[in-house]
Protein backbone atom coordinates (compact mmCIF):
# COMPACT_ATOMS: atom_id res chain seq x y z
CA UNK A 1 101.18 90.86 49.44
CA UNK A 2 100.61 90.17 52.83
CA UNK A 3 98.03 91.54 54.92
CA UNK A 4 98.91 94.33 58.20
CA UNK A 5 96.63 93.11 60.91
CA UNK A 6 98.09 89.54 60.41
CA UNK A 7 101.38 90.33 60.01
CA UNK A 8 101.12 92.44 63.44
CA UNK A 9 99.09 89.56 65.08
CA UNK A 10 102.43 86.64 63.81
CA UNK A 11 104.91 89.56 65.30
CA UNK A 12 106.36 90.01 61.49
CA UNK A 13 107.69 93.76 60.42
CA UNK A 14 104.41 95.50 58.94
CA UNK A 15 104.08 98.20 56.78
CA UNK A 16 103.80 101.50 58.75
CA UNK A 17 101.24 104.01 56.60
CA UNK A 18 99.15 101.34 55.31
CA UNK A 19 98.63 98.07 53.84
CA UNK A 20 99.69 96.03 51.01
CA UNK A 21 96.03 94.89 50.63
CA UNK A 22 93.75 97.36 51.60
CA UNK A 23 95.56 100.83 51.24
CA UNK A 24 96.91 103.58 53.00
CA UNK A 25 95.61 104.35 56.37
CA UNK A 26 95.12 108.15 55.39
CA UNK A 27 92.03 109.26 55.99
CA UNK A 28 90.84 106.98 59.11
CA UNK A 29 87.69 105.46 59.06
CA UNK A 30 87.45 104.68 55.72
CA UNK A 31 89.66 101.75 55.67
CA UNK A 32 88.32 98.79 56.32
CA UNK A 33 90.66 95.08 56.32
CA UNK A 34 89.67 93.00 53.16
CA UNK A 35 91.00 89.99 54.99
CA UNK A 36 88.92 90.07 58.24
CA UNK A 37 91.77 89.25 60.43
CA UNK A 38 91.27 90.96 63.96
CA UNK A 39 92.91 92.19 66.69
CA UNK A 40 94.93 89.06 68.52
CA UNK A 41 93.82 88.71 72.09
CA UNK A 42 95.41 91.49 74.30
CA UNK A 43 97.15 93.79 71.00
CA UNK A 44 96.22 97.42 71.08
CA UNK A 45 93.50 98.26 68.59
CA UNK A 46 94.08 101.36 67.47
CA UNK A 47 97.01 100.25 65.46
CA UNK A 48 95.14 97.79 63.44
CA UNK A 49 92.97 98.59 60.53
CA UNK A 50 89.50 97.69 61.13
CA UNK A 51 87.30 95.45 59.55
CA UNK A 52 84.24 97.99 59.64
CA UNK A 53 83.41 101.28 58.80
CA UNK A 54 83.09 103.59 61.89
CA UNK A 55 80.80 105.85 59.50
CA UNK A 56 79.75 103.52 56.98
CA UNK A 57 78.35 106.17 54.97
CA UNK A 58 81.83 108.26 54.69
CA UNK A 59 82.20 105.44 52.07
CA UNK A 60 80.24 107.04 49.64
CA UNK A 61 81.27 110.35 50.03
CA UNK A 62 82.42 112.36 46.66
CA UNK A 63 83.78 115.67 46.59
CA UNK A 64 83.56 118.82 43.88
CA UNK A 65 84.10 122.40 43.44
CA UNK A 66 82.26 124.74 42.14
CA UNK A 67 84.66 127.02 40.17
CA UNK A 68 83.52 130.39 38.92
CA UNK A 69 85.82 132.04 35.77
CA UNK A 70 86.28 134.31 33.38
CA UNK A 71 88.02 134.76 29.77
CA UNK A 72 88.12 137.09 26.84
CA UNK A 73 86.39 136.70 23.88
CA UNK A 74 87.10 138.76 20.91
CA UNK A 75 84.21 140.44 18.77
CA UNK A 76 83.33 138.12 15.60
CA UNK A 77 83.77 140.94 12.86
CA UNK A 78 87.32 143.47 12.70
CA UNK A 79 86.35 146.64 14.89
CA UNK A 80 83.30 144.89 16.76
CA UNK A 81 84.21 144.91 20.47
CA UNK A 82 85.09 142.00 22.73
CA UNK A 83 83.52 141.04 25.91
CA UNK A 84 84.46 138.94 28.88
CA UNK A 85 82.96 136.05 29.01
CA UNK A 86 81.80 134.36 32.80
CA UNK A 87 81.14 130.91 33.71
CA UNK A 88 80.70 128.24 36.22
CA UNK A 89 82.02 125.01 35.98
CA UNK A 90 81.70 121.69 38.79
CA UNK A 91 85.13 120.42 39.35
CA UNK A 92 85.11 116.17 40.37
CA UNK A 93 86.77 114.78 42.78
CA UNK A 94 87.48 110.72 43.80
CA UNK A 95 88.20 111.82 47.22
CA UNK A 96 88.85 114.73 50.35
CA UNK A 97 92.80 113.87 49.18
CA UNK A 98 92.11 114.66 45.78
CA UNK A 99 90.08 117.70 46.70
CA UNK A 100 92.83 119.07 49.44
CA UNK A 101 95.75 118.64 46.36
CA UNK A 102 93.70 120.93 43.74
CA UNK A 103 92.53 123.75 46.64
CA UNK A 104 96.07 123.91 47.25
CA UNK A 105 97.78 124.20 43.79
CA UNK A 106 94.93 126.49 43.38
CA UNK A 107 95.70 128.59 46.35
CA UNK A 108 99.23 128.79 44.98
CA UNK A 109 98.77 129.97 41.38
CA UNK A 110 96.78 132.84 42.65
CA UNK A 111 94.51 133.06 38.81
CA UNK A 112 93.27 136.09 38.31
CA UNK A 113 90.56 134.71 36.49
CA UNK A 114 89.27 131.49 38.44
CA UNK A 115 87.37 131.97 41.71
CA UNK A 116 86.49 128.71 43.65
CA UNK A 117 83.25 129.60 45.24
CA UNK A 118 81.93 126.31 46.77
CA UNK A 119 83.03 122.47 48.17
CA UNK A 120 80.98 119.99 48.12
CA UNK A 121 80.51 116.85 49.87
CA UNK A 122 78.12 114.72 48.52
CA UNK A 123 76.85 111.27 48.26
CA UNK A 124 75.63 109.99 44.74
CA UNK A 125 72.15 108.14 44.84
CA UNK A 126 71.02 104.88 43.33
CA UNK A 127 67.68 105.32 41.10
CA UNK A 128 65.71 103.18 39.62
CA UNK A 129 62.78 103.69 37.14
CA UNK A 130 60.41 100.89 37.15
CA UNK A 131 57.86 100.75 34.25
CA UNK A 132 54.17 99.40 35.01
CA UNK A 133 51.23 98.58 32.59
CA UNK A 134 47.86 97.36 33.52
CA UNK A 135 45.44 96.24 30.71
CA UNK A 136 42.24 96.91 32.68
């Protein structure tokens, strides 16, 4: 596995959607070059994968859905009547990609039953609990 930016910097045939190192280029501005190697003196940058983050907090970004739905449920004794039953449910996703594939199989299948009501974008937080005790 050889590394885009250098093998555009030697003149070598380079892959064309990504590379073999770091990824695939989809979704600009989250790749950044593992190797370091920049630009060579005089290349045009915008065909080279960075070696920074333009947003460095797009990095952290996670998506999810929240996904309303509905379903039958039967009565519990013969003659009792059913009822529909409705719930929410938060649908995870690694990244927009990910997120873009399921809202359009979604869109597709046209349920009856399954609603999706919100995206999110969020960013999960580090926490830390720190215990103190003082013997006064």
């Amino acid at each position: 596995m050889t590394c885009r930016n250098k093998l555009m910097n030697e003149g070598k045939p380079y892959p064309k959607s990504g590379c073999d190192v770091c990824g695939s280029m989809f979704g600009r501005g989250r790749l950044v070059c593992s190797q370091g190697v920049e630009p060579k003196e005089g290349a045009d940058p915008k065909y080279y994968i960075s070696t920074t983050l333009d947003k460095p907090e797009e990095a952290r970004d996670k998506y999810a859905a929240v996904i309303k739905g509905s379903y039958f449920q039967a009565g519990y004794d013969p003659g009792e009547p059913g009822q529909s039953v409705k719930y929410e449910t938060l649908e995870y996703f690694a990244d927009a990609n990910e997120l873009k594939a399921f809202l359009l199989e979604n869109k597709e299948k046209q349920y009856n039953s399954v609603e999706i009501v919100r995206v999110i974008r969020y960013q999960e937080l580090k926490v830390k609990t720190e215990v103190v005790i003082s013997l006064d």
